[in-house]
C-alpha atoms as a PDB file:
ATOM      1  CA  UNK A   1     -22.137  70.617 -45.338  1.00  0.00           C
ATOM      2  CA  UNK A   2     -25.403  70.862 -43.608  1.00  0.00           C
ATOM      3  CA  UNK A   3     -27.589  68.482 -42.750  1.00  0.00           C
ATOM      4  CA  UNK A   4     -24.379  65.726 -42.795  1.00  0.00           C
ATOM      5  CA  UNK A   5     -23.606  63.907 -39.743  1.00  0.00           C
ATOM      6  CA  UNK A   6     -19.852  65.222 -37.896  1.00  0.00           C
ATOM      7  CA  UNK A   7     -17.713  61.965 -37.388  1.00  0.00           C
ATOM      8  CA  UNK A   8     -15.512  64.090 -34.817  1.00  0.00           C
ATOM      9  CA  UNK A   9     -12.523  61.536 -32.586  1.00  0.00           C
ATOM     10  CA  UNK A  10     -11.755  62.032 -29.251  1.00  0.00           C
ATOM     11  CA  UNK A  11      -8.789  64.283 -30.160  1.00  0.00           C
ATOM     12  CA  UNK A  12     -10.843  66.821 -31.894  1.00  0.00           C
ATOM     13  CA  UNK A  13     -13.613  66.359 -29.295  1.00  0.00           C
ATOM     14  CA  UNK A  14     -10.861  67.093 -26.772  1.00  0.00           C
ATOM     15  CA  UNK A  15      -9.635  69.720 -28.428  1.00  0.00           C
ATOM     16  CA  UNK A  16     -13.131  71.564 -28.650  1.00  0.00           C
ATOM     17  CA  UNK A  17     -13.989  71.178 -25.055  1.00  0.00           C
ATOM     18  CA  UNK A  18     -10.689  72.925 -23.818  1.00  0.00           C
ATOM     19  CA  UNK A  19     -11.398  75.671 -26.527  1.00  0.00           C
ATOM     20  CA  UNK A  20     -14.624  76.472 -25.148  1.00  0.00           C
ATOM     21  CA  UNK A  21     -13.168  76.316 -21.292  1.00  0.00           C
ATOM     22  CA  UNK A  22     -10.603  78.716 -22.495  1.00  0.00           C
ATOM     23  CA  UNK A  23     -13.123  81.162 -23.986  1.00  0.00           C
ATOM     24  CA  UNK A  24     -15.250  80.908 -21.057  1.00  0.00           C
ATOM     25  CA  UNK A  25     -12.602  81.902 -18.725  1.00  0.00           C
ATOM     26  CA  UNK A  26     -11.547  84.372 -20.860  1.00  0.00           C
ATOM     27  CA  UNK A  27     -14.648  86.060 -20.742  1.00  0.00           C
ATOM     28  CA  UNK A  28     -14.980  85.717 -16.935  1.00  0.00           C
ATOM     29  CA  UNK A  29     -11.435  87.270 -16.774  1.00  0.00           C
ATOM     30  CA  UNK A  30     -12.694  90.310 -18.661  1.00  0.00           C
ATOM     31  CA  UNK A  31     -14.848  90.805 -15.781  1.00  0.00           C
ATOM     32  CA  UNK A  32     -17.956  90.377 -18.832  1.00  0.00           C
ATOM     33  CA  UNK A  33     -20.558  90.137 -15.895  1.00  0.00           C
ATOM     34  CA  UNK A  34     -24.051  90.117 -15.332  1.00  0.00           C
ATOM     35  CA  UNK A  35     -23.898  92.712 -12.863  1.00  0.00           C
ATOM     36  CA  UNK A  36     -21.709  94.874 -14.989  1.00  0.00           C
ATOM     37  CA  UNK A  37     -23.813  94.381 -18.079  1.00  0.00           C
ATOM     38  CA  UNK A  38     -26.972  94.830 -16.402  1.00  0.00           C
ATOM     39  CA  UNK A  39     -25.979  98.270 -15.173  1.00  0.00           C
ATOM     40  CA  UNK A  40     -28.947 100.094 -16.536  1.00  0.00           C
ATOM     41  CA  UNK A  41     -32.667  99.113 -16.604  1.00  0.00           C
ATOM     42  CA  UNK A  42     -33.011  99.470 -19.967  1.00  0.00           C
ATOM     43  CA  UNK A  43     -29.912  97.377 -20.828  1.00  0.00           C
ATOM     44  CA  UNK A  44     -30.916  94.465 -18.402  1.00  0.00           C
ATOM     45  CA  UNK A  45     -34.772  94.750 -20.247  1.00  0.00           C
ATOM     46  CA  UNK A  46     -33.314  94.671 -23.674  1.00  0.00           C
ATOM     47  CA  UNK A  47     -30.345  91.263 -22.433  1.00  0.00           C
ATOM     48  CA  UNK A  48     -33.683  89.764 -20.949  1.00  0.00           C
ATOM     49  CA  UNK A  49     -36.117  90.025 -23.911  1.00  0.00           C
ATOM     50  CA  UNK A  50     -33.403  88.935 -26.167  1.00  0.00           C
ATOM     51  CA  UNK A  51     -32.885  85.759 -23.863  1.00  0.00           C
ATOM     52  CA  UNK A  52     -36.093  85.284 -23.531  1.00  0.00           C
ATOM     53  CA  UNK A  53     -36.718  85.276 -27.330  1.00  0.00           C
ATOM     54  CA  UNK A  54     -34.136  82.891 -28.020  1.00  0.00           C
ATOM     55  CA  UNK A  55     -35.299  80.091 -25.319  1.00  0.00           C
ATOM     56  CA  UNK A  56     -38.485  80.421 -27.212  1.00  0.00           C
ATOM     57  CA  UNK A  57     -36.949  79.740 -30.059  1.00  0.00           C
ATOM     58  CA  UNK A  58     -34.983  76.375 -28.558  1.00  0.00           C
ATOM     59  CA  UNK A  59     -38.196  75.233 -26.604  1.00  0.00           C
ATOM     60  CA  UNK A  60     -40.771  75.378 -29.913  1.00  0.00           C
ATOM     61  CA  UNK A  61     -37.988  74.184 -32.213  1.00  0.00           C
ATOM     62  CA  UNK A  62     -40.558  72.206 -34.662  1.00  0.00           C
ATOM     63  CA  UNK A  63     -37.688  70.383 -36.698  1.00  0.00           C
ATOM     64  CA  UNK A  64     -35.713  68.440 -33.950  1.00  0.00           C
ATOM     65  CA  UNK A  65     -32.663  68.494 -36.742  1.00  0.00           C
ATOM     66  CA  UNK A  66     -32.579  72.329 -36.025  1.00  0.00           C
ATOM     67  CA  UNK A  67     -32.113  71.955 -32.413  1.00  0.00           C
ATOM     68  CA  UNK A  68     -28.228  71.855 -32.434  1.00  0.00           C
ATOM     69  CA  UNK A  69     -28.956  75.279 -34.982  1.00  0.00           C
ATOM     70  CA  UNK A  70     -31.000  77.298 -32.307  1.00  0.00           C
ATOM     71  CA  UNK A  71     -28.919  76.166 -28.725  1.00  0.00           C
ATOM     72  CA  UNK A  72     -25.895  77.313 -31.154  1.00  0.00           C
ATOM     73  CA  UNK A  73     -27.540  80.840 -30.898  1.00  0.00           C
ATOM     74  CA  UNK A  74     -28.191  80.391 -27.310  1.00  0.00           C
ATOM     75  CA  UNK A  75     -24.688  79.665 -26.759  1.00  0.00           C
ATOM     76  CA  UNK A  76     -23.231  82.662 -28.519  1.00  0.00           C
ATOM     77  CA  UNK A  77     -25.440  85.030 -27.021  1.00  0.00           C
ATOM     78  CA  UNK A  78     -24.794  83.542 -23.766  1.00  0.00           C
ATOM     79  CA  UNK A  79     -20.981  83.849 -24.254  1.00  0.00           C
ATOM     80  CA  UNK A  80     -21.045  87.339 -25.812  1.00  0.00           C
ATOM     81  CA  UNK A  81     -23.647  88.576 -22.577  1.00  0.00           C
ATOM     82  CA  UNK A  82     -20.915  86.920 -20.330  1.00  0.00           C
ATOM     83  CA  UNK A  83     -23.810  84.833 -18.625  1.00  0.00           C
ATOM     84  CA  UNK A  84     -21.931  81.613 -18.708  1.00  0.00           C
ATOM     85  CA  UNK A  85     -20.205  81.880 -15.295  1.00  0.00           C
ATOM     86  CA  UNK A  86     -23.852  83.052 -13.173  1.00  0.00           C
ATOM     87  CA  UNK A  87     -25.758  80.310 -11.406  1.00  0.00           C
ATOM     88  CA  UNK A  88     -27.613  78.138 -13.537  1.00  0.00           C
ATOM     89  CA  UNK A  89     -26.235  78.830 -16.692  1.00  0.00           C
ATOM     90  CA  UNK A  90     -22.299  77.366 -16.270  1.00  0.00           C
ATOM     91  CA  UNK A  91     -24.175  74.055 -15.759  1.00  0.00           C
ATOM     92  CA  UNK A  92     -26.479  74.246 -18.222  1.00  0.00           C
ATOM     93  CA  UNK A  93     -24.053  75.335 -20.716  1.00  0.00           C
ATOM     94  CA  UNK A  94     -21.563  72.534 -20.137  1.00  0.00           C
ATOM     95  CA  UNK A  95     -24.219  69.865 -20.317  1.00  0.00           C
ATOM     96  CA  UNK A  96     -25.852  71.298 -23.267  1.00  0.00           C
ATOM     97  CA  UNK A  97     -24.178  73.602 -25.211  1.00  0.00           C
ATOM     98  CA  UNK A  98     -20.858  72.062 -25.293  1.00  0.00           C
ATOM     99  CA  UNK A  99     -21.731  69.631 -27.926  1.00  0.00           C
ATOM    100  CA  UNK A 100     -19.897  69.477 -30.843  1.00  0.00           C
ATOM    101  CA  UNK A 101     -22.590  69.738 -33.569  1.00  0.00           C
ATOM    102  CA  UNK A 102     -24.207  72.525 -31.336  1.00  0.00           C
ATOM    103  CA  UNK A 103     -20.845  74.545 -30.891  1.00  0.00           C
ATOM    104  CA  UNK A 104     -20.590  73.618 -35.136  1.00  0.00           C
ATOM    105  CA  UNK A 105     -24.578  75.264 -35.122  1.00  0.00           C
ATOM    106  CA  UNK A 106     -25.011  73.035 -38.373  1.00  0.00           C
ATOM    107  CA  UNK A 107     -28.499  71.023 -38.878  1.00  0.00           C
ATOM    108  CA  UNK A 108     -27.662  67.269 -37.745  1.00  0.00           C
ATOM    109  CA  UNK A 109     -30.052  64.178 -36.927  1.00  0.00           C
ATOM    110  CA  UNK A 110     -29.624  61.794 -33.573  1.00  0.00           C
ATOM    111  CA  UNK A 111     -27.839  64.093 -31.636  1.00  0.00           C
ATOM    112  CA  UNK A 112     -30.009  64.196 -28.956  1.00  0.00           C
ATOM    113  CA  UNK A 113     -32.803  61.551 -28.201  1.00  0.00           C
ATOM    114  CA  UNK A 114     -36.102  62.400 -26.853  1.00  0.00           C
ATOM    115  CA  UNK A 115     -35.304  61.857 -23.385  1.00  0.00           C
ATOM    116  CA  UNK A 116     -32.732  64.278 -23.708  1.00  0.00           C
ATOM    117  CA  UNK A 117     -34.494  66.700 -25.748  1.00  0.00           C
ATOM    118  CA  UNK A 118     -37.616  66.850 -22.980  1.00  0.00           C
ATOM    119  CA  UNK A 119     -34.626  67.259 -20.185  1.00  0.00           C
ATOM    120  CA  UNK A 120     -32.986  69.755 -21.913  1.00  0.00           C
ATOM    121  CA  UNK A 121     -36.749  71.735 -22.635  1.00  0.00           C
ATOM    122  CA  UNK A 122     -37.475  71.765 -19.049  1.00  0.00           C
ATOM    123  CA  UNK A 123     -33.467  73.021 -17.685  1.00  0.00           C
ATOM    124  CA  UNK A 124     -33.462  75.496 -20.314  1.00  0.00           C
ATOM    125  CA  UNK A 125     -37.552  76.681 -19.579  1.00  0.00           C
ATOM    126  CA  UNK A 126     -35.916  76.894 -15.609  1.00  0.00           C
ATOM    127  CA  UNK A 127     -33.076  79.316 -16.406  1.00  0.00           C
ATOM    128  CA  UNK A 128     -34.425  82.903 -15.021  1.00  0.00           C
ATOM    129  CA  UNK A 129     -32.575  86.105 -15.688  1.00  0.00           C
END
């Protein structure tokens, strides 16, 4: 249900985190590259603008209860583009996207505090394609 807080144990917590390792390497092992997607320079505008457009959409979130909604997008763009394993973005993603309500994408309050949330806004406004 959205907008419910996740009471996930360390089991299940354990048991997302090795999904989402596994599905990362995975898509490194399909050799789902940068430099293979980016082949063309219309293909690397178009993977660009649409990153672009959704780290605007993390970074001017106005309801912070949406956050975990928007980096949800970010991460499945990021997985499907194959971006995960390039500089930058395999440490952003574990620290940030690995989240359970995030990889859930559902509408949650406290997951992040407002520390976190401005550390998070400047990583993610540092990632460069």
């Amino acid at each position: 249900m959205l907008g419910t807080k996740q009471n996930l144990g360390p089991v299940e917590l354990e048991q997302l985190r090795h999904h989402t390792e596994a599905l990362v390497k995975q898509l490194a092992d399909d050799n789902k590259r940068l430099d293979d997607l980016l082949d063309s320079d219309s293909t690397r505008r178009s993977v660009i603008e649409q990153f672009n457009a959704l780290k605007r959409q993390v970074l001017y979130v106005s309801i912070v209860n949406d956050l975990p909604v928007e980096l949800n997008k970010l991460r499945a763009f990021l997985i499907e583009k194959g971006l995960v394993e390039q500089t930058g973005f395999r440490e952003f993603f574990a620290k940030w996207l690995t989240n359970p309500v995030v990889i859930m994408g559902i509408a949650a309050v406290n997951v992040f505090s407002n520390e976190a949330i401005e550390e998070l806004r400047s990583e993610l406004d540092a990632l460069q394609l």
